[in-house]
N, C-alpha and C. Protein backbone atom coordinates (compact mmCIF):
# COMPACT_ATOMS: atom_id res chain seq x y z
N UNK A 1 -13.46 92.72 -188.38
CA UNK A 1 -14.40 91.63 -188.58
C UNK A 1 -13.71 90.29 -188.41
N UNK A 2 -12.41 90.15 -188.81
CA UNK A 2 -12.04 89.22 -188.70
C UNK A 2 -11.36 88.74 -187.34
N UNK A 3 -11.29 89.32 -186.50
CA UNK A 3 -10.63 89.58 -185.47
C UNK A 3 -11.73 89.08 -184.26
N UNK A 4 -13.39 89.41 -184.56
CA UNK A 4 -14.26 88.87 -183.74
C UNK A 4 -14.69 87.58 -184.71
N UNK A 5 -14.37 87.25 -185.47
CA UNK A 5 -14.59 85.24 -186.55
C UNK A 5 -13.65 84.78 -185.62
N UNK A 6 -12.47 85.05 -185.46
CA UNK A 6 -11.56 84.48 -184.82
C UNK A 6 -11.90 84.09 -183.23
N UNK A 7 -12.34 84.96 -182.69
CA UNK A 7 -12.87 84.97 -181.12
C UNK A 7 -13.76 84.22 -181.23
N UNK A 8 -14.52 84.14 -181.68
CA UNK A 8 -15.73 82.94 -181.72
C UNK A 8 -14.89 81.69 -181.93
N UNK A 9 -14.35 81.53 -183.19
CA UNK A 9 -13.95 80.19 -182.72
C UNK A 9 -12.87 79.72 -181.80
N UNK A 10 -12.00 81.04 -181.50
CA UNK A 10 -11.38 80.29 -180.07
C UNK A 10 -12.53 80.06 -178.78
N UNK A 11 -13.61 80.92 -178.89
CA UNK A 11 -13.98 80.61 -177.73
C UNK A 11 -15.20 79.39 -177.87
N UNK A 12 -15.37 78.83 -178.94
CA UNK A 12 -16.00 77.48 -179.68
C UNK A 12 -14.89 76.42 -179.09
N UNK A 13 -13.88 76.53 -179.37
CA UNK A 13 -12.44 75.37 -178.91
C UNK A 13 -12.13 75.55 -177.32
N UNK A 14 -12.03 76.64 -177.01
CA UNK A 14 -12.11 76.61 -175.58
C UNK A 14 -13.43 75.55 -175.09
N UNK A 15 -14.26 75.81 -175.92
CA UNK A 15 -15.78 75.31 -175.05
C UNK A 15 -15.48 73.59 -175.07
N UNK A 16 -15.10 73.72 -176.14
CA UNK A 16 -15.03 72.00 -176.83
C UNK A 16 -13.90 70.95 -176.16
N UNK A 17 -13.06 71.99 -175.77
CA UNK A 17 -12.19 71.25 -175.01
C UNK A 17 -12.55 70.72 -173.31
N UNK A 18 -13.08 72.35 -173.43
CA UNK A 18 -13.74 72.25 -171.51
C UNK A 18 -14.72 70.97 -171.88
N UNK A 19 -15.37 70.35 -172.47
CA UNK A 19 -16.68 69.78 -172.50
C UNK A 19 -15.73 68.39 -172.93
N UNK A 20 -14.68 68.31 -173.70
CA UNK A 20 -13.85 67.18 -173.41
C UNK A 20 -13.46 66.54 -172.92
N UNK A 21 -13.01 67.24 -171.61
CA UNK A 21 -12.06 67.22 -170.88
C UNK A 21 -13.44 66.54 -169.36
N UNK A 22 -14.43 66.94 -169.57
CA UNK A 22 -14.97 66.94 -168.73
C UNK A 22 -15.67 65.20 -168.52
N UNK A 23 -15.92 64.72 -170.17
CA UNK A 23 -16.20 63.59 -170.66
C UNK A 23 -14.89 62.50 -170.57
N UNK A 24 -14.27 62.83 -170.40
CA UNK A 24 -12.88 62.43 -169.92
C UNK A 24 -12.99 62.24 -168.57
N UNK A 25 -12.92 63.16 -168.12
CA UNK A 25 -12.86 62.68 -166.49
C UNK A 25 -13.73 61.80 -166.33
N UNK A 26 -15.45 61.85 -166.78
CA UNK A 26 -16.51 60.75 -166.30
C UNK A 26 -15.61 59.27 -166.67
N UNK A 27 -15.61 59.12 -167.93
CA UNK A 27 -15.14 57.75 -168.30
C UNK A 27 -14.32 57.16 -167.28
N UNK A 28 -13.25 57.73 -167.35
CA UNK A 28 -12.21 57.54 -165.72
C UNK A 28 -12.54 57.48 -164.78
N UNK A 29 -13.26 58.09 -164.31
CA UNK A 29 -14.64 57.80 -163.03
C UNK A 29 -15.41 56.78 -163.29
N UNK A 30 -15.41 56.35 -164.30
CA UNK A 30 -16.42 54.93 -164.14
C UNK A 30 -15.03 53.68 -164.35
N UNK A 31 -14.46 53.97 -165.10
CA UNK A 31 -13.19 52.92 -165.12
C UNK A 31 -12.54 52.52 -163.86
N UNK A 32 -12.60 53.74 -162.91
CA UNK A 32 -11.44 54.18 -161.64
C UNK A 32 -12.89 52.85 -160.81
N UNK A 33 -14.40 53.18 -161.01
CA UNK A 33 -15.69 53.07 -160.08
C UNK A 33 -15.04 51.31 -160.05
N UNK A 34 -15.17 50.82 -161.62
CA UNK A 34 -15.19 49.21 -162.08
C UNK A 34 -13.91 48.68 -161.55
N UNK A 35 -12.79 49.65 -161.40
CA UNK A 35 -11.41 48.97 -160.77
C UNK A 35 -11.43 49.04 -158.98
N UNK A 36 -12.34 49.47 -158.41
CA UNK A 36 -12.41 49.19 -156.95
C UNK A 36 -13.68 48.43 -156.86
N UNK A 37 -14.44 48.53 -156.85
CA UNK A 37 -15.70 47.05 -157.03
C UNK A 37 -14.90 45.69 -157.33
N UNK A 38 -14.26 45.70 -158.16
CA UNK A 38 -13.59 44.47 -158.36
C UNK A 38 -12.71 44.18 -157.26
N UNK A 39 -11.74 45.23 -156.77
CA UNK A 39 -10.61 45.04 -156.21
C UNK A 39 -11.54 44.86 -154.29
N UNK A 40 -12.84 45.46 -154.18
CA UNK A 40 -13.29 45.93 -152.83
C UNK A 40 -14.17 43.85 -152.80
N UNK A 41 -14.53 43.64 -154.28
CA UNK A 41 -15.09 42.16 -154.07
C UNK A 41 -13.95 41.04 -153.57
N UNK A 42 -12.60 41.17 -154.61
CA UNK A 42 -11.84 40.49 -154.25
C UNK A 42 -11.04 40.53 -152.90
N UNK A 43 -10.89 41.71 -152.49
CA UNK A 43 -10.59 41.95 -150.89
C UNK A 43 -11.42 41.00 -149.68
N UNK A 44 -12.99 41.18 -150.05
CA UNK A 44 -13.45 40.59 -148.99
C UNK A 44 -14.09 39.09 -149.46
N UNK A 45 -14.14 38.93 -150.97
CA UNK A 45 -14.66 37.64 -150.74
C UNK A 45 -13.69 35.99 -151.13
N UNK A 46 -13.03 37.03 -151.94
CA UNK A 46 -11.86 35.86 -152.63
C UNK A 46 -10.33 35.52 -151.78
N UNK A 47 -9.82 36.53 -151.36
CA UNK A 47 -8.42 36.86 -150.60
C UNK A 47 -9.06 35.84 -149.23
N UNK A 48 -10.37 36.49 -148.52
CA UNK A 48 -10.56 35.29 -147.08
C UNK A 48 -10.55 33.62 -147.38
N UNK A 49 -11.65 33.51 -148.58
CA UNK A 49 -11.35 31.99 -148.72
C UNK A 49 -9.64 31.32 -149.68
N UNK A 50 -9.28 31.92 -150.06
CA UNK A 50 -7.83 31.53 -150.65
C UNK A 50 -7.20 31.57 -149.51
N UNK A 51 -7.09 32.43 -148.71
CA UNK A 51 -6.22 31.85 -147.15
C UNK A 51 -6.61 31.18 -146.49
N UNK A 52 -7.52 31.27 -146.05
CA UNK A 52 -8.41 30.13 -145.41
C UNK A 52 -8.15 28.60 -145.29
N UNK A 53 -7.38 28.05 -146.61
CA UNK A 53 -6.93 26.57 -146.70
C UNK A 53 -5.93 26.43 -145.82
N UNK A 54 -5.33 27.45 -145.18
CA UNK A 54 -4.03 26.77 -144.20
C UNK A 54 -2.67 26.15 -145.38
N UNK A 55 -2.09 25.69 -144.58
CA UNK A 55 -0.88 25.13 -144.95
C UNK A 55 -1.67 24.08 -146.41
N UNK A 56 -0.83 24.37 -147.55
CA UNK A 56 -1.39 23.68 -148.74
C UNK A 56 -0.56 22.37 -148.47
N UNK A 57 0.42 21.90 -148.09
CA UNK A 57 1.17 20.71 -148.16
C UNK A 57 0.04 19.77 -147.54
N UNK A 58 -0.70 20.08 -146.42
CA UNK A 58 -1.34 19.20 -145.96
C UNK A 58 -2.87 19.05 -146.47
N UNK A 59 -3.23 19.63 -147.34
CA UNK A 59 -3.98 19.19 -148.58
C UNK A 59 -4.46 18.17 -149.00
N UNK A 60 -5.60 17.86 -149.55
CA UNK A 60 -5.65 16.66 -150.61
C UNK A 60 -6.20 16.93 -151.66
N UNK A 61 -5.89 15.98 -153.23
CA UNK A 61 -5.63 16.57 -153.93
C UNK A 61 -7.03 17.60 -154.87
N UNK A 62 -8.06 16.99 -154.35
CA UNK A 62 -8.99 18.31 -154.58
C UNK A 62 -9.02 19.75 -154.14
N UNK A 63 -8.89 19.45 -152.49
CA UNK A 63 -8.46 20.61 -152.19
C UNK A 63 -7.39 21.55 -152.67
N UNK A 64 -6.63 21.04 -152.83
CA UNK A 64 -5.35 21.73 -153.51
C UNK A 64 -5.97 22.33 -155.16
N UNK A 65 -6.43 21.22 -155.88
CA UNK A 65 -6.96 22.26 -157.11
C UNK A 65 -7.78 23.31 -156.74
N UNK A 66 -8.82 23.40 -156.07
CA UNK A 66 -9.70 24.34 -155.51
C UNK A 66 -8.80 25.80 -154.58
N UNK A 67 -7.72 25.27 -154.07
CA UNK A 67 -6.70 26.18 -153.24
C UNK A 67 -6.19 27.17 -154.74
N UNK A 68 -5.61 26.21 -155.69
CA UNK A 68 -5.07 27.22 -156.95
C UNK A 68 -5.72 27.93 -158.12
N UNK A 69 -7.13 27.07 -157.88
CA UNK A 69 -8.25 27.92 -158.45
C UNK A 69 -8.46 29.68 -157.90
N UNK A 70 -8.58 29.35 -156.54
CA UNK A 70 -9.47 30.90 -155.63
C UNK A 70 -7.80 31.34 -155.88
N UNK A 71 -6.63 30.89 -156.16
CA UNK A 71 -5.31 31.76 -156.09
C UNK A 71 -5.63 32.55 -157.41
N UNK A 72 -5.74 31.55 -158.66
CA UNK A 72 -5.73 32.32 -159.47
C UNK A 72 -6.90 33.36 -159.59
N UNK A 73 -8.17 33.18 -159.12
CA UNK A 73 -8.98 33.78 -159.42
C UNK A 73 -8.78 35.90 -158.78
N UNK A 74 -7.74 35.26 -157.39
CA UNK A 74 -7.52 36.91 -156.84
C UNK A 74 -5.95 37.26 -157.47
N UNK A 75 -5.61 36.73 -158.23
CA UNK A 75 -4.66 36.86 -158.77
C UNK A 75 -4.92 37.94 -160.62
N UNK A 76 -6.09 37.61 -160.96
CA UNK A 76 -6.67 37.82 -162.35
C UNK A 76 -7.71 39.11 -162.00
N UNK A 77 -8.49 39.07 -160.51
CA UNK A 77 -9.41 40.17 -160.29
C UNK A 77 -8.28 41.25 -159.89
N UNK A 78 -7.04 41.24 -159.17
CA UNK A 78 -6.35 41.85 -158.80
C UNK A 78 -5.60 42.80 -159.68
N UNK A 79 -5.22 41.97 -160.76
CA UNK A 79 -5.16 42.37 -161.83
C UNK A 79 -5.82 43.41 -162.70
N UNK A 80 -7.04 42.88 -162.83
CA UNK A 80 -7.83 43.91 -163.65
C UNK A 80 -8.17 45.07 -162.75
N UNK A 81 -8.33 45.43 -161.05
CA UNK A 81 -8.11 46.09 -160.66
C UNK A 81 -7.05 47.11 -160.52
N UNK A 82 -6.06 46.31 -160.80
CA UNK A 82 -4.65 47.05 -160.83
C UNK A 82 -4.28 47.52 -161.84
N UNK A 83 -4.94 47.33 -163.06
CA UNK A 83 -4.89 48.31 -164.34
C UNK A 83 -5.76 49.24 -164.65
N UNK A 84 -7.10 49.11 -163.99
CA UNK A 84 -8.04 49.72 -164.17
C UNK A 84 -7.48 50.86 -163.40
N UNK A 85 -6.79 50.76 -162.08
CA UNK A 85 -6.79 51.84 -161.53
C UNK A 85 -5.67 52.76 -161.99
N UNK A 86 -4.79 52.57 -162.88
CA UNK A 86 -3.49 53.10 -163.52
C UNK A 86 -3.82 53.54 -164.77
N UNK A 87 -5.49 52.98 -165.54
CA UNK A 87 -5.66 53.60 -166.57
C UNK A 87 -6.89 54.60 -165.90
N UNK A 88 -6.89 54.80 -165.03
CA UNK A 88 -8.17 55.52 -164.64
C UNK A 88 -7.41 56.95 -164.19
N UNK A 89 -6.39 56.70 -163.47
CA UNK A 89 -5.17 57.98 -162.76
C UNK A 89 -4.71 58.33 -164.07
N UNK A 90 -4.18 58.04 -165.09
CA UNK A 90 -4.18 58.67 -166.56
C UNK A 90 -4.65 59.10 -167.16
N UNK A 91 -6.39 58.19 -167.03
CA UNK A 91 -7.15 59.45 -167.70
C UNK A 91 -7.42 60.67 -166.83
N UNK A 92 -7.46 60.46 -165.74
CA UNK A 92 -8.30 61.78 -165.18
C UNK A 92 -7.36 62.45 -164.99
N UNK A 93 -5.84 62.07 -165.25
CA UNK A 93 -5.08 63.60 -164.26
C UNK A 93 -5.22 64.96 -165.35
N UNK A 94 -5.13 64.39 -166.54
CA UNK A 94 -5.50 65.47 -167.83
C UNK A 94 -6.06 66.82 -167.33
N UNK A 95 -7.82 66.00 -167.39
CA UNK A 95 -9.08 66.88 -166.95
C UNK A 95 -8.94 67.40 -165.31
N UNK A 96 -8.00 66.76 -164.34
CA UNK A 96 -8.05 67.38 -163.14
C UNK A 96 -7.04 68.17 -163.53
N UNK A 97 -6.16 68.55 -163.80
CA UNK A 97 -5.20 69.53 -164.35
C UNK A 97 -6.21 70.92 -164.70
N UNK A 98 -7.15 70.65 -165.37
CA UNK A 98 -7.83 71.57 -165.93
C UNK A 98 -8.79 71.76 -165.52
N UNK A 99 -8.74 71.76 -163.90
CA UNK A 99 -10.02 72.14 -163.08
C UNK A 99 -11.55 71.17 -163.19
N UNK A 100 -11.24 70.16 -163.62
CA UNK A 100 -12.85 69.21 -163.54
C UNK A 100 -13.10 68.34 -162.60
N UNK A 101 -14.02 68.77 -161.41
CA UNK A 101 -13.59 68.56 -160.45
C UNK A 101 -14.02 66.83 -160.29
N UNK A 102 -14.59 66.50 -161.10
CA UNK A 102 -15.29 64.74 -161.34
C UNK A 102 -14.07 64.19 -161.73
N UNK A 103 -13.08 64.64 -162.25
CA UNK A 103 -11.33 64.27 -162.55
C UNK A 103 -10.70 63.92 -161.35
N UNK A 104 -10.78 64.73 -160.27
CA UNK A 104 -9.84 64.45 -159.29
C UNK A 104 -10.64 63.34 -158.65
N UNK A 105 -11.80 63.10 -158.91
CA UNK A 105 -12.73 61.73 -157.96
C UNK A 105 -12.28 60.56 -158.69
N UNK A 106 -11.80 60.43 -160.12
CA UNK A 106 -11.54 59.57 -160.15
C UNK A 106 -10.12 59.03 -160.31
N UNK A 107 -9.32 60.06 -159.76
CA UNK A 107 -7.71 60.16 -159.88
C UNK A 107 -7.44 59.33 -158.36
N UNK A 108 -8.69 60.09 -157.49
CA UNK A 108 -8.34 59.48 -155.83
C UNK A 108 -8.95 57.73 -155.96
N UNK A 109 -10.13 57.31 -156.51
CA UNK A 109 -10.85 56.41 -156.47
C UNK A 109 -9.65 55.20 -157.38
N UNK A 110 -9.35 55.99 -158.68
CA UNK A 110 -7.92 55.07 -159.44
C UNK A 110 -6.97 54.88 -158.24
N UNK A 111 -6.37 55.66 -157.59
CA UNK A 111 -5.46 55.58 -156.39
C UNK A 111 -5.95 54.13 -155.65
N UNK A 112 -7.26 54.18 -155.56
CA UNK A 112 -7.50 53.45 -154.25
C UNK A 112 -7.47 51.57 -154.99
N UNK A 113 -7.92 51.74 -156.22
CA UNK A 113 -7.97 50.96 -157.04
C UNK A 113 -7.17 50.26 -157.55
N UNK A 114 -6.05 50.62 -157.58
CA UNK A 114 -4.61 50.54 -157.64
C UNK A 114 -4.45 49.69 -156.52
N UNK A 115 -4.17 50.18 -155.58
CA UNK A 115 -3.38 49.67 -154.27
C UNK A 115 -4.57 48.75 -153.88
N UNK A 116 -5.43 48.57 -154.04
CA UNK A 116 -6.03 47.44 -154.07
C UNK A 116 -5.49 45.93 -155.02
N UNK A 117 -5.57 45.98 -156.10
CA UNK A 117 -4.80 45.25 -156.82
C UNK A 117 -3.62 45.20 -156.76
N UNK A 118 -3.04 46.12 -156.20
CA UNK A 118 -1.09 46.06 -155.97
C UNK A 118 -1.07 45.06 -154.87
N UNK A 119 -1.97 44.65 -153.51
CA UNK A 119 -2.47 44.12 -152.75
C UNK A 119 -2.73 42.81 -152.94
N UNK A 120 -3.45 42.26 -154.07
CA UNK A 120 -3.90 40.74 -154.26
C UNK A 120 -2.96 40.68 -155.13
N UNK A 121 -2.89 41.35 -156.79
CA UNK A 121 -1.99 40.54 -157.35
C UNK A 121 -0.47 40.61 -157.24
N UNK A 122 0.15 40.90 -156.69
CA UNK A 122 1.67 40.99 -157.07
C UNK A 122 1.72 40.37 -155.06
N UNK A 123 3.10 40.76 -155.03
CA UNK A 123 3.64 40.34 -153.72
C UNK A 123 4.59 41.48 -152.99
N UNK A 124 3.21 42.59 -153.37
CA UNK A 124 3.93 43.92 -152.44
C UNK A 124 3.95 44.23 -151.68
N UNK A 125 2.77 43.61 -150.98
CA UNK A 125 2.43 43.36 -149.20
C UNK A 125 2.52 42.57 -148.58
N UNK A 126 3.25 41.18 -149.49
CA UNK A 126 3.10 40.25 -148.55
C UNK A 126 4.70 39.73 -147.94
């Protein structure tokens, strides 16, 4: 008798974990979703006009605040892309480990999310 109490609740913890693990991966999938939207906005709308000013020396001095404004601004989206996508590859490698297959979507999508922000904010490509 005690031997099938026991089986039930391993196979209660098995369940609970699978159903964990699975809620896990979504979150990360939406974290991994919010860190490339940001990083796919700042790619095409912020990165063109921040280059766009040409040579800053020849500037004036509005322009130039407006030049270090759009810097900082792909500098801060880049950012939050670039963490989002490093906390998104953390959460999901867990649940992709353990076969959930919405885990590995957001392990590849964190990937992409990542190197998006590795891209605007730091100076790894340039």
């Amino acid at each position: 008798m005690r031997l099938v109490y026991a089986a039930k609740h391993i196979f209660v913890a098995i369940k609970l974990i699978i159903s964990t693990m699975k809620i896990l991966g979504i979150f990360a999938l939406i974290i991994a979703l919010i860190g490339a939207i940001v990083g796919i906005y700042c790619q095409m709308e912020i990165v063109p006009t921040a280059e766009g000013f040409g040579n800053v020396f020849e500037l004036g001095e509005f322009e130039k605040i407006i030049y270090h404004e759009y810097h900082n601004q792909k500098f801060v989206l880049g950012s939050i892309a670039l963490f989002s996508g490093i906390l998104a590859v953390l959460m999901g490698i867990f649940p992709a480990i353990k076969k959930v297959k919405i885990a590995w979507m957001a392990v590849m999508l964190g990937l992409v999310a990542f190197f998006l922000g590795a891209m605007q904010s730091t100076h790894m490509f340039s």
